[in-house]
PDB file of N, CA and C in Angstrom:
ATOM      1  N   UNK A   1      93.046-227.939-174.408  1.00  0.00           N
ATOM      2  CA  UNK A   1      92.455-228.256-173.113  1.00  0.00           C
ATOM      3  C   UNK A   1      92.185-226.958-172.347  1.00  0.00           C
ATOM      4  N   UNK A   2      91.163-227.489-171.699  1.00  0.00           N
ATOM      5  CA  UNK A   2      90.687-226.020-170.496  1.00  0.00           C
ATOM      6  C   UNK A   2      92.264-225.473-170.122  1.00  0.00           C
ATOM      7  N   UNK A   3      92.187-224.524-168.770  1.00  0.00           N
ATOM      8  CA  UNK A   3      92.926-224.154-167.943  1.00  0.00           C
ATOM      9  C   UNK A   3      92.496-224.157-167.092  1.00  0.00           C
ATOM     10  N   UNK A   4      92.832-224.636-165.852  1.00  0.00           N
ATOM     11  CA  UNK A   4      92.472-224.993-164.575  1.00  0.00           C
ATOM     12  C   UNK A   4      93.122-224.124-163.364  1.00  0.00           C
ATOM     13  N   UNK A   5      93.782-223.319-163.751  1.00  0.00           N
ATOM     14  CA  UNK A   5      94.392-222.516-162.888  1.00  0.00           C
ATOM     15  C   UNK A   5      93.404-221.366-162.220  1.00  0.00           C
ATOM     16  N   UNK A   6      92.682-221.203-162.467  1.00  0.00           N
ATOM     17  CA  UNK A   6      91.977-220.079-162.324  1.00  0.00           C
ATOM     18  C   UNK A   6      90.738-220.738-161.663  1.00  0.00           C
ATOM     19  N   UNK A   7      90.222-221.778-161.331  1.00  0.00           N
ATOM     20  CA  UNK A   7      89.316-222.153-160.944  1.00  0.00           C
ATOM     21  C   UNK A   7      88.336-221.961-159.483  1.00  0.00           C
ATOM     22  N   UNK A   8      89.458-222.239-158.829  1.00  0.00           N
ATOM     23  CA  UNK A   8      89.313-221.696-157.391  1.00  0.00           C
ATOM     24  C   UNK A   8      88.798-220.692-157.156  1.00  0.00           C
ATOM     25  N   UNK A   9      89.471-219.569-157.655  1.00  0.00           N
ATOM     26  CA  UNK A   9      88.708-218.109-158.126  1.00  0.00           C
ATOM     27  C   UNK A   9      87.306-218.110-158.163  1.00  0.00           C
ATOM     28  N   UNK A  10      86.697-219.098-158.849  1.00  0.00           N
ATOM     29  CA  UNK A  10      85.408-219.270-159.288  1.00  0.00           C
ATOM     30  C   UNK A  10      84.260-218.728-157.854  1.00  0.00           C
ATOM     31  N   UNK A  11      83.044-217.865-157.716  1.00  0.00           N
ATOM     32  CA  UNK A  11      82.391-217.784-157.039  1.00  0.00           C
ATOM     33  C   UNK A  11      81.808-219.085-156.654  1.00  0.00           C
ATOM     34  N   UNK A  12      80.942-219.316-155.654  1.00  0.00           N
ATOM     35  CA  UNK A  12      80.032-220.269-155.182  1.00  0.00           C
ATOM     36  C   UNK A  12      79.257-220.414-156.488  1.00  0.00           C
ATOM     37  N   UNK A  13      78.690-219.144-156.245  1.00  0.00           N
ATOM     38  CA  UNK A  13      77.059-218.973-157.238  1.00  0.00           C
ATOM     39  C   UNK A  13      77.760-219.644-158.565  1.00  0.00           C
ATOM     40  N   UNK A  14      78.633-218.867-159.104  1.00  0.00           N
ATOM     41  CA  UNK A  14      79.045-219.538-160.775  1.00  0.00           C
ATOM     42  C   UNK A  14      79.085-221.133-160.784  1.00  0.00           C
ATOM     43  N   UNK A  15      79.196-221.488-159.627  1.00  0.00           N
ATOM     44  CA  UNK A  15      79.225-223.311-159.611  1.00  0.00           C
ATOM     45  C   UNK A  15      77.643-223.615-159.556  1.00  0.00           C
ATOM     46  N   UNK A  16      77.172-222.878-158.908  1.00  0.00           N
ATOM     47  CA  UNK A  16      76.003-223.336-158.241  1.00  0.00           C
ATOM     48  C   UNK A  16      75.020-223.100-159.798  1.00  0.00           C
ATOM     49  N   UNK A  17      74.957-221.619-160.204  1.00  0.00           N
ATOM     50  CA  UNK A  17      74.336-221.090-161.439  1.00  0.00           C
ATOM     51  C   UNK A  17      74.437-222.520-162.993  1.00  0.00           C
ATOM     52  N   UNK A  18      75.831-223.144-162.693  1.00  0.00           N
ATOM     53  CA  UNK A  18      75.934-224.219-163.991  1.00  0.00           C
ATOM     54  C   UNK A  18      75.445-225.007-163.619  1.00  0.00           C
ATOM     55  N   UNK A  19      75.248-225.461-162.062  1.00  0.00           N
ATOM     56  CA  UNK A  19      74.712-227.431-162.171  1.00  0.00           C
ATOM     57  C   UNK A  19      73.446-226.966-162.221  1.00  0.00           C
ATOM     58  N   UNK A  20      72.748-225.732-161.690  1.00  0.00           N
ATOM     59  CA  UNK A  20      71.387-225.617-161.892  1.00  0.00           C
ATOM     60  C   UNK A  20      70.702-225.367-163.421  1.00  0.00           C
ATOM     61  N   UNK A  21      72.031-224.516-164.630  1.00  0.00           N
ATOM     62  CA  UNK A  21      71.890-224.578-165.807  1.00  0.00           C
ATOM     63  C   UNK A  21      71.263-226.169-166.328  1.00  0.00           C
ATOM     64  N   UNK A  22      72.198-227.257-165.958  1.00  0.00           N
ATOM     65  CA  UNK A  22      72.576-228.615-166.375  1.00  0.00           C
ATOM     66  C   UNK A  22      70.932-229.137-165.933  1.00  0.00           C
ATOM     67  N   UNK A  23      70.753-228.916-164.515  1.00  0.00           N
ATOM     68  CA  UNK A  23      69.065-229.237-164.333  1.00  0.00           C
ATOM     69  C   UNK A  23      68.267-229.091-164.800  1.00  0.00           C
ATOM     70  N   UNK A  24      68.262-227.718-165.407  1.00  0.00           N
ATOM     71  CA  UNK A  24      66.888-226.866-165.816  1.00  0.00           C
ATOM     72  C   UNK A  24      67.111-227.590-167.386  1.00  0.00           C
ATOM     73  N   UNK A  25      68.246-227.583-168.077  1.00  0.00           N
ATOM     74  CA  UNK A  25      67.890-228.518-169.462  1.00  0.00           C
ATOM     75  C   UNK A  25      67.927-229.754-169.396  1.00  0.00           C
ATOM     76  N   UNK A  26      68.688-230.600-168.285  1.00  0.00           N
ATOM     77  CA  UNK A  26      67.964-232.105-168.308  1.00  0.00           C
ATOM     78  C   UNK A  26      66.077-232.011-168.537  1.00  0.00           C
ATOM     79  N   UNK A  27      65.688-231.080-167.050  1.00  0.00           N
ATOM     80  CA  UNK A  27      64.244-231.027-167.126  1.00  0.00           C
ATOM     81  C   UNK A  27      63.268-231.292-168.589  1.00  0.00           C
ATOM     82  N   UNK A  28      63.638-229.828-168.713  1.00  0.00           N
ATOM     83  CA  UNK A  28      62.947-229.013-170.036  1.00  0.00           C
ATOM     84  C   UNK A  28      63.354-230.136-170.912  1.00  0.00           C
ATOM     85  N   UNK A  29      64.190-231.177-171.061  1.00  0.00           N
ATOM     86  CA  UNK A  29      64.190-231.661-172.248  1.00  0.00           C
ATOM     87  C   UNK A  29      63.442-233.363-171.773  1.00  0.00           C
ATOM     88  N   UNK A  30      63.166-233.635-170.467  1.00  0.00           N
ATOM     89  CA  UNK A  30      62.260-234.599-169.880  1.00  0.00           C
ATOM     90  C   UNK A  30      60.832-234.013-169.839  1.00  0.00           C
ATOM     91  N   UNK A  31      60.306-232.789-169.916  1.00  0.00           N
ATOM     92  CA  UNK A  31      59.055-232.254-169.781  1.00  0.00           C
ATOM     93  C   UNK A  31      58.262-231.953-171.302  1.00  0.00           C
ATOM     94  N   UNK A  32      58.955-231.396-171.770  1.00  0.00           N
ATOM     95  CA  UNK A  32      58.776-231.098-173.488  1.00  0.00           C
ATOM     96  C   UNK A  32      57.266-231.833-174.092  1.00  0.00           C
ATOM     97  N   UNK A  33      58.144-233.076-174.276  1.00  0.00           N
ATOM     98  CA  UNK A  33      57.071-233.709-175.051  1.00  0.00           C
ATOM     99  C   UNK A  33      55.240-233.878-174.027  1.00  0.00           C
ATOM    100  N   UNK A  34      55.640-233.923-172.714  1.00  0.00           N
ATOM    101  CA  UNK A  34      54.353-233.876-171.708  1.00  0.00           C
ATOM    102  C   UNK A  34      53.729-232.522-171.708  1.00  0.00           C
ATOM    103  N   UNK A  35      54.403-231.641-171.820  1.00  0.00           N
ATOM    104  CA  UNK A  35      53.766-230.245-171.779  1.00  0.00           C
ATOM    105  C   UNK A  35      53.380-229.890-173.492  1.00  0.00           C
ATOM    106  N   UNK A  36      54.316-229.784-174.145  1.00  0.00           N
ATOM    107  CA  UNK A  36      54.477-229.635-174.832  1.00  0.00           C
ATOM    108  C   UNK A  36      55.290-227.764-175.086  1.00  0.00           C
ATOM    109  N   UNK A  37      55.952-227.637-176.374  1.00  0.00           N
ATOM    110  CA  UNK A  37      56.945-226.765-176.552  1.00  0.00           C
ATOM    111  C   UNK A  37      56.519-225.265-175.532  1.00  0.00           C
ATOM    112  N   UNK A  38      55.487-224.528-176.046  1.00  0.00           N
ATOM    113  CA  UNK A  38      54.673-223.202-175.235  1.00  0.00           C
ATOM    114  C   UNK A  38      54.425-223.419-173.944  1.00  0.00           C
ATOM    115  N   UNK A  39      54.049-224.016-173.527  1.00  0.00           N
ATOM    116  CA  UNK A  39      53.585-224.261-172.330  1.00  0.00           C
ATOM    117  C   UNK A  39      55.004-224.746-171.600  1.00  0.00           C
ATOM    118  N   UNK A  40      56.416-224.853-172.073  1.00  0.00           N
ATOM    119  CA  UNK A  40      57.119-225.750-171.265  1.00  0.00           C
ATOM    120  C   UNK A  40      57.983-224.259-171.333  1.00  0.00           C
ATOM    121  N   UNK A  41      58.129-223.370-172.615  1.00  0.00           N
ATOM    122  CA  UNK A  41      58.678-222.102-172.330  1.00  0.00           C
ATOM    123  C   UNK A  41      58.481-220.963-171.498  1.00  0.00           C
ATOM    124  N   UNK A  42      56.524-221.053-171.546  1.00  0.00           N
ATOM    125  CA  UNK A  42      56.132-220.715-170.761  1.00  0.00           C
ATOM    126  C   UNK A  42      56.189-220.418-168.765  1.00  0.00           C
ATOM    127  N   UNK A  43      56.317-221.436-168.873  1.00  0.00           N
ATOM    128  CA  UNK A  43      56.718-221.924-167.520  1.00  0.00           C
ATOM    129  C   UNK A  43      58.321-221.614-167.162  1.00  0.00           C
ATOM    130  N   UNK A  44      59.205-221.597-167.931  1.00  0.00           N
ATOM    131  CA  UNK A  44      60.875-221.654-167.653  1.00  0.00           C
ATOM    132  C   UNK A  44      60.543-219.682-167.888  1.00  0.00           C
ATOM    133  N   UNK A  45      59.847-219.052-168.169  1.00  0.00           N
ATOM    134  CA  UNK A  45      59.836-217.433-168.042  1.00  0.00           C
ATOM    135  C   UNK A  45      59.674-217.093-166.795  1.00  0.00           C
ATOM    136  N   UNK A  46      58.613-217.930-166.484  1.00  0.00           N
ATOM    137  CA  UNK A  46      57.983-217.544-165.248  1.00  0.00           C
ATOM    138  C   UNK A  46      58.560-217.713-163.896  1.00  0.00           C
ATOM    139  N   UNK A  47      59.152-219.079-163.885  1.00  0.00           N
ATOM    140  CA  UNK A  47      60.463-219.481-163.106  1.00  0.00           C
ATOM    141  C   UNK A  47      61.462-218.415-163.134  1.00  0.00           C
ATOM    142  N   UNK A  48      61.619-218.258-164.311  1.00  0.00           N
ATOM    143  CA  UNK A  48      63.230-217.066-163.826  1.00  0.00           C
ATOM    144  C   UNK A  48      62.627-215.901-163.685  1.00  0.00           C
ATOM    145  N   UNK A  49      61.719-215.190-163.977  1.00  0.00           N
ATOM    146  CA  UNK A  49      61.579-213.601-163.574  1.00  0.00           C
ATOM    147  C   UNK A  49      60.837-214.142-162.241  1.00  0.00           C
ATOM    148  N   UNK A  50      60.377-214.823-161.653  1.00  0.00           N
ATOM    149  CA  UNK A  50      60.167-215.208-159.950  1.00  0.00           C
ATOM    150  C   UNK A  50      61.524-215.372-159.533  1.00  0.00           C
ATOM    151  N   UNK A  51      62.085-215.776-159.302  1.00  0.00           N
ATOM    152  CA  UNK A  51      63.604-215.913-159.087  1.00  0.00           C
ATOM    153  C   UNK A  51      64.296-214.837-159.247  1.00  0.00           C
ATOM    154  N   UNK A  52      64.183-214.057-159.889  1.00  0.00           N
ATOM    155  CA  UNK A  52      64.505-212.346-160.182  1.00  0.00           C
ATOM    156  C   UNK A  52      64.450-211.587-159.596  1.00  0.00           C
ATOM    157  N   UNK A  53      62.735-211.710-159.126  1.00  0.00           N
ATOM    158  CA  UNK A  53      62.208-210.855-158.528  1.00  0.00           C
ATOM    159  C   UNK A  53      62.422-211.088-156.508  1.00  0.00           C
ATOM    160  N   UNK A  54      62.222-212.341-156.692  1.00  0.00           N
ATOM    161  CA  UNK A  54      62.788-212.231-155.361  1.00  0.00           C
ATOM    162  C   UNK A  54      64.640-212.498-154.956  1.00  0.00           C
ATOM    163  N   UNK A  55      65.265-212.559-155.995  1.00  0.00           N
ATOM    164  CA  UNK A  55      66.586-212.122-155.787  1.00  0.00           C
ATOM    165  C   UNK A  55      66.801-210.559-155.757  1.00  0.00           C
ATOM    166  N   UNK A  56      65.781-209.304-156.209  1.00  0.00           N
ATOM    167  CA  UNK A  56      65.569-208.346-156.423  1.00  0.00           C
ATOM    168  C   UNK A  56      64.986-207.517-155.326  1.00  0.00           C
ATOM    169  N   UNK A  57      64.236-208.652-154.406  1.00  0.00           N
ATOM    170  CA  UNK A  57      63.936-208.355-153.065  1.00  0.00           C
ATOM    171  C   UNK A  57      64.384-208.223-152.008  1.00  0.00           C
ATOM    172  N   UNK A  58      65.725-208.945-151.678  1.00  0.00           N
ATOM    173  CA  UNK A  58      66.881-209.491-150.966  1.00  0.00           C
ATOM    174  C   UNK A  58      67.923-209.273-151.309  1.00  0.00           C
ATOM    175  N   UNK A  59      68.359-208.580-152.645  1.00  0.00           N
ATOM    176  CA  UNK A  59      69.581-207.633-152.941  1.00  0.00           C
ATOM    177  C   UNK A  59      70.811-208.963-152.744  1.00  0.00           C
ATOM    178  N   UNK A  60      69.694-210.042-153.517  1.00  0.00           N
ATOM    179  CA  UNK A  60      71.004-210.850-153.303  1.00  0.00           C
ATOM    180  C   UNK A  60      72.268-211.370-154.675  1.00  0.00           C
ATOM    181  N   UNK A  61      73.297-211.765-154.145  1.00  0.00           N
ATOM    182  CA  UNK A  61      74.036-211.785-155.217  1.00  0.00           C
ATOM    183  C   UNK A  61      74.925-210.377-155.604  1.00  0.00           C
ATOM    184  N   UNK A  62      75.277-209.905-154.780  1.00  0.00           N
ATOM    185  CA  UNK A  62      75.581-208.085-154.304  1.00  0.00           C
ATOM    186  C   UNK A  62      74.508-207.015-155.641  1.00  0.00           C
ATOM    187  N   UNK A  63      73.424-207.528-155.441  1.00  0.00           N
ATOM    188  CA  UNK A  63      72.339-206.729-156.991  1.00  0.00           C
ATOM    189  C   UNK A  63      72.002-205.633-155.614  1.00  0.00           C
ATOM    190  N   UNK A  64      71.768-204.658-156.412  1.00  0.00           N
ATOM    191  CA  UNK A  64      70.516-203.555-155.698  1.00  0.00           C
ATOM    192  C   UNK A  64      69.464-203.957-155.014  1.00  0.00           C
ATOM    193  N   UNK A  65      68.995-203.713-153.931  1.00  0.00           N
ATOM    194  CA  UNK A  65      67.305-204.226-153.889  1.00  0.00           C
ATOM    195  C   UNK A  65      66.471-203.936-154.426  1.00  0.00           C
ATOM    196  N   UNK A  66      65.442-204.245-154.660  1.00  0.00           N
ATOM    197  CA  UNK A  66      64.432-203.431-154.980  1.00  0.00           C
ATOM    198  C   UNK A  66      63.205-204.594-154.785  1.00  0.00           C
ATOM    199  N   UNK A  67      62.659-203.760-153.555  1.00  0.00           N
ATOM    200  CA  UNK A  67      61.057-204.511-153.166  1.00  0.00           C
ATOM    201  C   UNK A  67      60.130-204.569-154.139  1.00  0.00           C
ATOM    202  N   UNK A  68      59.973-205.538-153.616  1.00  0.00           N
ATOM    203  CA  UNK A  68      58.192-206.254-154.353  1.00  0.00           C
ATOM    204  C   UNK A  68      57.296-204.963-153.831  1.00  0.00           C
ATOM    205  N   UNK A  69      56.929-204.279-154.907  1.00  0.00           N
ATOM    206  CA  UNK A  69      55.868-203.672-154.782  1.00  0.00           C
ATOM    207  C   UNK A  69      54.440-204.138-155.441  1.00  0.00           C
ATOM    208  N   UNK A  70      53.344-203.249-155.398  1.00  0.00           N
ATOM    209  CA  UNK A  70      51.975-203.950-156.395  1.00  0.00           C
ATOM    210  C   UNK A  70      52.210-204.271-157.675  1.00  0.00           C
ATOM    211  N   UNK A  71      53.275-203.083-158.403  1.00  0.00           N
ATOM    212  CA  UNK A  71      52.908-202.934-159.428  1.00  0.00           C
ATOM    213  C   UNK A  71      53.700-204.838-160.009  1.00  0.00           C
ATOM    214  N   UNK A  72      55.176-204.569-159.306  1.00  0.00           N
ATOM    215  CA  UNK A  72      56.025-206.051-159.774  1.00  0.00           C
ATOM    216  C   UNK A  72      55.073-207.447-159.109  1.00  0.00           C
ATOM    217  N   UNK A  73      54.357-207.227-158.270  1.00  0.00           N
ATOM    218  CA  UNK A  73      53.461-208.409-157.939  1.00  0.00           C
ATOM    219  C   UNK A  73      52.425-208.738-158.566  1.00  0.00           C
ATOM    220  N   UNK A  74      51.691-207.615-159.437  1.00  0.00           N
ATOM    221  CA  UNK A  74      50.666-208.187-160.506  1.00  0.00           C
ATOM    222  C   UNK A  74      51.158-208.096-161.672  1.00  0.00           C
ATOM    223  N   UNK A  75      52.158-207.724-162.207  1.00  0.00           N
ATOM    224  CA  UNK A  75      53.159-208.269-163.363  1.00  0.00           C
ATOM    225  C   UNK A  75      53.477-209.973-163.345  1.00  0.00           C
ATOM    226  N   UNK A  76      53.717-209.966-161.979  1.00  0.00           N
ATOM    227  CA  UNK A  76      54.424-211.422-162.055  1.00  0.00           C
ATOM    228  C   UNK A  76      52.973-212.310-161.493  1.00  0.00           C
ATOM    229  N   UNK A  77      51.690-212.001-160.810  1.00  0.00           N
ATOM    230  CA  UNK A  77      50.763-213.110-161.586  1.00  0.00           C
ATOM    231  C   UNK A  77      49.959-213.008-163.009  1.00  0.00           C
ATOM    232  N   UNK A  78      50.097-211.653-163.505  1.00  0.00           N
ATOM    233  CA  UNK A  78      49.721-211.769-164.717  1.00  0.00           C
ATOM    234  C   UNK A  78      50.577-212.301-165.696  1.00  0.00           C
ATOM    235  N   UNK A  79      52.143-213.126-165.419  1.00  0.00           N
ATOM    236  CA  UNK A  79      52.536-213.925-166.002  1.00  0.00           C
ATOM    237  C   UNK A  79      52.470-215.152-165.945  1.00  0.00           C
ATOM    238  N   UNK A  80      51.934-215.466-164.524  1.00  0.00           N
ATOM    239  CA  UNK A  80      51.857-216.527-164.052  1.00  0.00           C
ATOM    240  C   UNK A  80      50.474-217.052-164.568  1.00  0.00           C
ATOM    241  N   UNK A  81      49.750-216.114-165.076  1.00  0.00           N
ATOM    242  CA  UNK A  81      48.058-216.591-165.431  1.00  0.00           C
ATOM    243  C   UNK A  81      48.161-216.745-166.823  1.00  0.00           C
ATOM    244  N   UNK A  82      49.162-215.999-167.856  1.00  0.00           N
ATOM    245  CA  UNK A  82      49.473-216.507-168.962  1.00  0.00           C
ATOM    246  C   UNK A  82      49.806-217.572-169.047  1.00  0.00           C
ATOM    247  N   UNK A  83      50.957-218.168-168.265  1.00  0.00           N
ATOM    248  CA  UNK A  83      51.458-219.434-168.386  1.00  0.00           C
ATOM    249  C   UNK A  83      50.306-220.498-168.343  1.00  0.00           C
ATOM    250  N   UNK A  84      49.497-220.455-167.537  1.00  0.00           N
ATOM    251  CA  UNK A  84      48.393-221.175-167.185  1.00  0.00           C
ATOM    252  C   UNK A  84      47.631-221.039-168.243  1.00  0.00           C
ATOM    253  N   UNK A  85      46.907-220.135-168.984  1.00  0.00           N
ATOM    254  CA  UNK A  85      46.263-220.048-170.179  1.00  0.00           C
ATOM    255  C   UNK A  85      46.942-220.805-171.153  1.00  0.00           C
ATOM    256  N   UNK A  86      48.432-220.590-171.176  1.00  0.00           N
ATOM    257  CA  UNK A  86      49.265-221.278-172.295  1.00  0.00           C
ATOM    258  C   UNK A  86      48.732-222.916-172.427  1.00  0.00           C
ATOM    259  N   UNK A  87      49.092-223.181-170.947  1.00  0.00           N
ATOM    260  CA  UNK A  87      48.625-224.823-170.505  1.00  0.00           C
ATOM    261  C   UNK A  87      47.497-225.279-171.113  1.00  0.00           C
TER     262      UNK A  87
END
């Protein structure tokens, strides 16, 4: 059996990071067959390096900052226009 002693300990985020784990594969495994496989991976890239990037903006989660500049803003729609091509 687990150990439960240590739990409390646990950050917010580490709680928060698993039920959103548990979401993102309920999803992906309700979307799949509608999107289909590329297009559904596609999309779960693009989601997390957006999420990255603006956790990367806001230095949140005690990370470094580091602003959205041009170069990380047309990186991230030229992923975002792949994904869409993928579609």
């Amino acid at each position: 059996m687990p150990r439960t002693a240590g739990l409390s300990a646990v950050p917010w985020w580490a709680w928060a990071g698993g039920l959103c784990g548990a979401l993102v594969l309920g999803a992906t495994a309700a979307v799949a067959p509608r999107l289909g496989a590329g297009t559904m991976i596609a999309m779960v890239v693009v989601g997390q390096v957006l999420c990255s990037i603006a956790l990367d903006q806001f230095g949140a989660l005690g990370l470094a900052a580091h602003p959205v500049d041009l170069r990380r803003g047309i990186g991230a729609a030229l992923l975002v226009a792949g994904a869409l091509l993928i579609k």
